[in-house]
PDB file of N, CA and C in Angstrom:
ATOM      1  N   UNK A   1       0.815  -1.177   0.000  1.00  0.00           N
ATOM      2  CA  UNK A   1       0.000   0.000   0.000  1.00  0.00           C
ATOM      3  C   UNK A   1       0.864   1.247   0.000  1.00  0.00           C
ATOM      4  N   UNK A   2       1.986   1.282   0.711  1.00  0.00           N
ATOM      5  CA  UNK A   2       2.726   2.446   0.768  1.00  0.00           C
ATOM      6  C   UNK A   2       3.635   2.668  -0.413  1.00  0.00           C
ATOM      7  N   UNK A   3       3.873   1.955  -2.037  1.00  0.00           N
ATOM      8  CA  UNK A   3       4.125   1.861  -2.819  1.00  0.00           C
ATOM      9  C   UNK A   3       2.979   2.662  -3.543  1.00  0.00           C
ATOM     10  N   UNK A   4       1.641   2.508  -3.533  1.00  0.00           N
ATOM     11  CA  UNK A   4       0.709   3.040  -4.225  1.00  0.00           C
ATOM     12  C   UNK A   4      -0.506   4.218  -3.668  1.00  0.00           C
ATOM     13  N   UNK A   5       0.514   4.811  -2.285  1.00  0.00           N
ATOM     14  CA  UNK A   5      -0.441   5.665  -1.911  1.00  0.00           C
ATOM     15  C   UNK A   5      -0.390   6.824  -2.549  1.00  0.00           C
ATOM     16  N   UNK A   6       0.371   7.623  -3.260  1.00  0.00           N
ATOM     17  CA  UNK A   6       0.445   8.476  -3.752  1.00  0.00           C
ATOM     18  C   UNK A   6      -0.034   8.248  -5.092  1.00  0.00           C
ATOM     19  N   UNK A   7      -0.791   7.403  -5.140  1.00  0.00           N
ATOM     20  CA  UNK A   7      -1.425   7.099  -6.862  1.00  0.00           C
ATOM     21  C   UNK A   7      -3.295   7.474  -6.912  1.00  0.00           C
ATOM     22  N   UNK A   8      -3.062   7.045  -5.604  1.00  0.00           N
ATOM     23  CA  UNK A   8      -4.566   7.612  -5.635  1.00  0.00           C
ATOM     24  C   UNK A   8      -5.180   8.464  -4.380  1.00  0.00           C
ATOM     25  N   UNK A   9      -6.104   8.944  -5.092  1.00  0.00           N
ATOM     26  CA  UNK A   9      -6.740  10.714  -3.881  1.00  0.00           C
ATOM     27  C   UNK A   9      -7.415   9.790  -2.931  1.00  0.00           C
ATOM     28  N   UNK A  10      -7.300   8.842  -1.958  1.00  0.00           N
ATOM     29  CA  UNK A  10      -7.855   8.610  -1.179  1.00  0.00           C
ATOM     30  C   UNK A  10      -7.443   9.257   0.429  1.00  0.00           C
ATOM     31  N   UNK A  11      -8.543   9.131   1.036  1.00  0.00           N
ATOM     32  CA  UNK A  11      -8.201   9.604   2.932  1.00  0.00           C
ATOM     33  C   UNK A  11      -7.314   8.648   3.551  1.00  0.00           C
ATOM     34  N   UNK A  12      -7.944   7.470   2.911  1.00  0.00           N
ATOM     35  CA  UNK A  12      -7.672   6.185   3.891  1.00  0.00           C
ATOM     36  C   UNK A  12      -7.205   5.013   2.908  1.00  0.00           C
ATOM     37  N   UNK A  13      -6.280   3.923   3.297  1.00  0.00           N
ATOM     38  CA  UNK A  13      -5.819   3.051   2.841  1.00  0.00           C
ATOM     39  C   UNK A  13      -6.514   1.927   3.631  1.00  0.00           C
ATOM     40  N   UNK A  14      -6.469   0.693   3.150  1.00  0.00           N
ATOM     41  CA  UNK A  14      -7.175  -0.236   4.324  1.00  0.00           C
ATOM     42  C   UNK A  14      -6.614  -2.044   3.744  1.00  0.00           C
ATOM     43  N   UNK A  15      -5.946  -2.382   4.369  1.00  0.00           N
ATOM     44  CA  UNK A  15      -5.163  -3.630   3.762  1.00  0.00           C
ATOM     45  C   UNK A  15      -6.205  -4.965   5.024  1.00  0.00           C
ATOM     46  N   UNK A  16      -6.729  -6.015   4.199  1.00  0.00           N
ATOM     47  CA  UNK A  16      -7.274  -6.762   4.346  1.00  0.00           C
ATOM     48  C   UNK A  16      -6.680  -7.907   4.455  1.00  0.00           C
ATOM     49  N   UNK A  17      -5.201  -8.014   3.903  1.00  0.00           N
ATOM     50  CA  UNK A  17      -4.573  -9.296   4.062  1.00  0.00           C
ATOM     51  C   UNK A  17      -5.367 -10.693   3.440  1.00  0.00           C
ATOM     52  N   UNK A  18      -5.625 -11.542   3.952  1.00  0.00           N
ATOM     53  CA  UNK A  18      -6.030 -12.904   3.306  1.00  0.00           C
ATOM     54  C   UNK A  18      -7.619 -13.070   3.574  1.00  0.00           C
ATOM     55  N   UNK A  19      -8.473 -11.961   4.168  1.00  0.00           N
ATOM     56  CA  UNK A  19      -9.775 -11.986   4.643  1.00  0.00           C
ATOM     57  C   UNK A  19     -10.553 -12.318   3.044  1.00  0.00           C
ATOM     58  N   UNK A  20     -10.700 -11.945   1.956  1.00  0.00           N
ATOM     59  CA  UNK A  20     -11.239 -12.443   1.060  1.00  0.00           C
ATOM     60  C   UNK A  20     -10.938 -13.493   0.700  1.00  0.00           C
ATOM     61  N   UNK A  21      -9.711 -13.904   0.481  1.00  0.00           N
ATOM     62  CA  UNK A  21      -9.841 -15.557   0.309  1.00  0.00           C
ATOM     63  C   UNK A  21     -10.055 -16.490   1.240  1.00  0.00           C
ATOM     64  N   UNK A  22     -10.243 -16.185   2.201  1.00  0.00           N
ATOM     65  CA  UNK A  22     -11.112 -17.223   3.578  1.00  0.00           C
ATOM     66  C   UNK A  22     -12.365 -17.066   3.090  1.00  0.00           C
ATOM     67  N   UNK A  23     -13.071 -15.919   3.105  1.00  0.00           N
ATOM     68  CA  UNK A  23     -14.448 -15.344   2.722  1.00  0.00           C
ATOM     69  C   UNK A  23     -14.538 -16.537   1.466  1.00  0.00           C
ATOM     70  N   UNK A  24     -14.090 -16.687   0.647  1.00  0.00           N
ATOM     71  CA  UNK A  24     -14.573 -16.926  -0.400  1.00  0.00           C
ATOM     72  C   UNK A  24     -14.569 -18.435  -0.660  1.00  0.00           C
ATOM     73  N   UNK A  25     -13.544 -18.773   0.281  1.00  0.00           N
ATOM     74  CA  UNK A  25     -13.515 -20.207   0.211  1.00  0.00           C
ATOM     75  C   UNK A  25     -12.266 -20.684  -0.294  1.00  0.00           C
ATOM     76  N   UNK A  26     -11.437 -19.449  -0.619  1.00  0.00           N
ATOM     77  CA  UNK A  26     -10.498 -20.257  -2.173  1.00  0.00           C
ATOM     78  C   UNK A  26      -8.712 -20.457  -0.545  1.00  0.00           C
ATOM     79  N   UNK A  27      -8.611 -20.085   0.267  1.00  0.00           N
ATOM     80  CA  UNK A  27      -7.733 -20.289   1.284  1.00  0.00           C
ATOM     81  C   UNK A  27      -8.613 -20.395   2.613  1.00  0.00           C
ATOM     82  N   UNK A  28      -8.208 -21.432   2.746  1.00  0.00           N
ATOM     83  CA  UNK A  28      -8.271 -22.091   4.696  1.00  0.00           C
ATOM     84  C   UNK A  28      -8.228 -21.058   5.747  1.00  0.00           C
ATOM     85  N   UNK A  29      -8.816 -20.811   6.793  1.00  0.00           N
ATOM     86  CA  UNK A  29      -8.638 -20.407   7.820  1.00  0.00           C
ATOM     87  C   UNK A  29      -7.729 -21.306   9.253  1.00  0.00           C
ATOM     88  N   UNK A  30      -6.932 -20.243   9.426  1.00  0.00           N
ATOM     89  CA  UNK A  30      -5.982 -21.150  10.769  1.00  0.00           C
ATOM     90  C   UNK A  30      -6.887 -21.978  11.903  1.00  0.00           C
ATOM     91  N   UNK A  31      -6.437 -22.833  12.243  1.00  0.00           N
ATOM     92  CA  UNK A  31      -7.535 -23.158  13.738  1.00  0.00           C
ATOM     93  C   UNK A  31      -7.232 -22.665  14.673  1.00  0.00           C
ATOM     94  N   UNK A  32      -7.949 -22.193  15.507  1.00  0.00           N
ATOM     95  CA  UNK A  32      -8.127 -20.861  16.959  1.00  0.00           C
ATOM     96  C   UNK A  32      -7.316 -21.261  17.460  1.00  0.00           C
ATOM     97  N   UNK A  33      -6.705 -22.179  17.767  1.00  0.00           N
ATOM     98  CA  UNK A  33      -5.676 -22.240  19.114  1.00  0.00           C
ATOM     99  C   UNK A  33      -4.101 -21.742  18.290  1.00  0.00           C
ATOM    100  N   UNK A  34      -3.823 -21.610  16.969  1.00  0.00           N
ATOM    101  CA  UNK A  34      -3.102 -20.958  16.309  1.00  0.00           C
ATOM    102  C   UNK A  34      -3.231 -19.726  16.033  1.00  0.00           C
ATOM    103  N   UNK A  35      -4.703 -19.084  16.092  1.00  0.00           N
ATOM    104  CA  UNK A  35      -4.634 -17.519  15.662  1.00  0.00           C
ATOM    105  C   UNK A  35      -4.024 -17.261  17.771  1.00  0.00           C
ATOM    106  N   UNK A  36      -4.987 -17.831  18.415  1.00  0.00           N
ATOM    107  CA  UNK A  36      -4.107 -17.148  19.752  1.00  0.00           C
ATOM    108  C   UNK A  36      -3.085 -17.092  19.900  1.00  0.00           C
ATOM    109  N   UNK A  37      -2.342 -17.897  19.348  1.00  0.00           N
ATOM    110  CA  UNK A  37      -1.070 -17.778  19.712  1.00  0.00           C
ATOM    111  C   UNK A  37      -0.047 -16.968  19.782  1.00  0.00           C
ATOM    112  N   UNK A  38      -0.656 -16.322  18.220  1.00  0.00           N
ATOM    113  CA  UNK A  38       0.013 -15.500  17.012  1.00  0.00           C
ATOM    114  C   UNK A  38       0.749 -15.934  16.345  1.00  0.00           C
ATOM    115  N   UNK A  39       0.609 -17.376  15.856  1.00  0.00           N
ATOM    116  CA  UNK A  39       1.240 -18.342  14.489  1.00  0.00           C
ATOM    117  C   UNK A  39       0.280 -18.392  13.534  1.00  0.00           C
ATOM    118  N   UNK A  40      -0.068 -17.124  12.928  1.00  0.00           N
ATOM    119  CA  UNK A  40      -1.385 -17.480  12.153  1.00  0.00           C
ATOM    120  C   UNK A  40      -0.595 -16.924  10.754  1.00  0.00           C
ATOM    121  N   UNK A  41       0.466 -16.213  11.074  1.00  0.00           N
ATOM    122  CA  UNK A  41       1.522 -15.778   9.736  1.00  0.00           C
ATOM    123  C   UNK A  41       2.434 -17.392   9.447  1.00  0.00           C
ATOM    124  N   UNK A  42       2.633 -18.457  10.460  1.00  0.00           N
ATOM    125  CA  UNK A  42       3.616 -19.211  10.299  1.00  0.00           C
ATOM    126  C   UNK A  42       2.310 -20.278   9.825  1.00  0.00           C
ATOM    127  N   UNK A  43       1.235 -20.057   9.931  1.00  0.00           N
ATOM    128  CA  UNK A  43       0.364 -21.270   9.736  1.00  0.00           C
ATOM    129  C   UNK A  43       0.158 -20.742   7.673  1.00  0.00           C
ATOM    130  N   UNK A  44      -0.051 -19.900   7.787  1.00  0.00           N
ATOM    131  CA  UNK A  44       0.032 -19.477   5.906  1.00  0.00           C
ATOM    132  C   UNK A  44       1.032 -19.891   5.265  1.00  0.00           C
ATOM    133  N   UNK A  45       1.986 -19.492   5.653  1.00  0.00           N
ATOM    134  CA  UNK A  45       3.736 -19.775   5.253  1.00  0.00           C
ATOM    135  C   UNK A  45       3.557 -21.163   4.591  1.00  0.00           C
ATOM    136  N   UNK A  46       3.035 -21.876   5.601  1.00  0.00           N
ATOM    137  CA  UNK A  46       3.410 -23.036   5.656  1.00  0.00           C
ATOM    138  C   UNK A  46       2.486 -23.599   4.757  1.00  0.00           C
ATOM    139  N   UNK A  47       1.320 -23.300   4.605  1.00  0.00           N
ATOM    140  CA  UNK A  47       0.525 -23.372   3.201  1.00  0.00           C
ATOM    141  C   UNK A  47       0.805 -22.883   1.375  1.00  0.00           C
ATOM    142  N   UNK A  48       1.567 -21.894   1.691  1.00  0.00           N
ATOM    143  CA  UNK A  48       1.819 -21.120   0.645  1.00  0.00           C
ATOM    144  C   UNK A  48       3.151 -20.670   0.779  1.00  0.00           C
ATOM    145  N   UNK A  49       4.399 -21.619   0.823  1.00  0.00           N
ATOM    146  CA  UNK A  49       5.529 -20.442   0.811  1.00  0.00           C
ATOM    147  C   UNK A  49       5.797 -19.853  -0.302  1.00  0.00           C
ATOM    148  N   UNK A  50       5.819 -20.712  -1.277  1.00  0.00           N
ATOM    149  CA  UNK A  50       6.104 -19.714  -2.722  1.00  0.00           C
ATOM    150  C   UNK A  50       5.610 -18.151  -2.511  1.00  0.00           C
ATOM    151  N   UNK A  51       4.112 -18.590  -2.394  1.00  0.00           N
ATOM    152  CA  UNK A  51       3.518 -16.945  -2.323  1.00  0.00           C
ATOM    153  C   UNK A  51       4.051 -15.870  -1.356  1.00  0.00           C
ATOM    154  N   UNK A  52       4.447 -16.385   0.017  1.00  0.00           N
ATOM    155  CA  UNK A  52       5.141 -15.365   0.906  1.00  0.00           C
ATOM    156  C   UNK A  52       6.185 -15.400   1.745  1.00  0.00           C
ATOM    157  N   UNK A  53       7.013 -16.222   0.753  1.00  0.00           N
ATOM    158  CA  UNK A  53       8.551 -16.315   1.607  1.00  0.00           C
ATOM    159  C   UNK A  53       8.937 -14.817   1.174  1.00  0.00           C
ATOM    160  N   UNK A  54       8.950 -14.077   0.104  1.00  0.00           N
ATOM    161  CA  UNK A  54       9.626 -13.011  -0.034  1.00  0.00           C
ATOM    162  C   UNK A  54       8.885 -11.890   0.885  1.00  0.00           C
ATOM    163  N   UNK A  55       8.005 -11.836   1.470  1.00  0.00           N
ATOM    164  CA  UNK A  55       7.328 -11.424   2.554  1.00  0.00           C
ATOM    165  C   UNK A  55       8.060 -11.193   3.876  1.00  0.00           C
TER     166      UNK A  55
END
């Protein structure tokens, strides 16, 4: 987002992260005793590193 804020006249920026593809069905949601933890970035990883090892 901070790459493309100066591209557009908005107030507000708002980054959603992976909430639409849970929503939608197309990526898994972590199981609760992993979002408490705060391994819910190492629980994706581990689904998808291609997509966010450079992350």
């Amino acid at each position: 987002m901070a790459a493309h804020a100066g591209r557009h006249d908005a107030a507000v920026l708002l980054g959603v992260g992976a909430a639409f593809d849970i929503h939608a069905g197309v990526a898994t949601e972590a199981p609760v005793w992993i979002k408490r933890s705060g391994f819910e970035w190492l629980y994706r990883l581990g689904r998808k590193p291609r997509r966010l090892w450079r992350r």
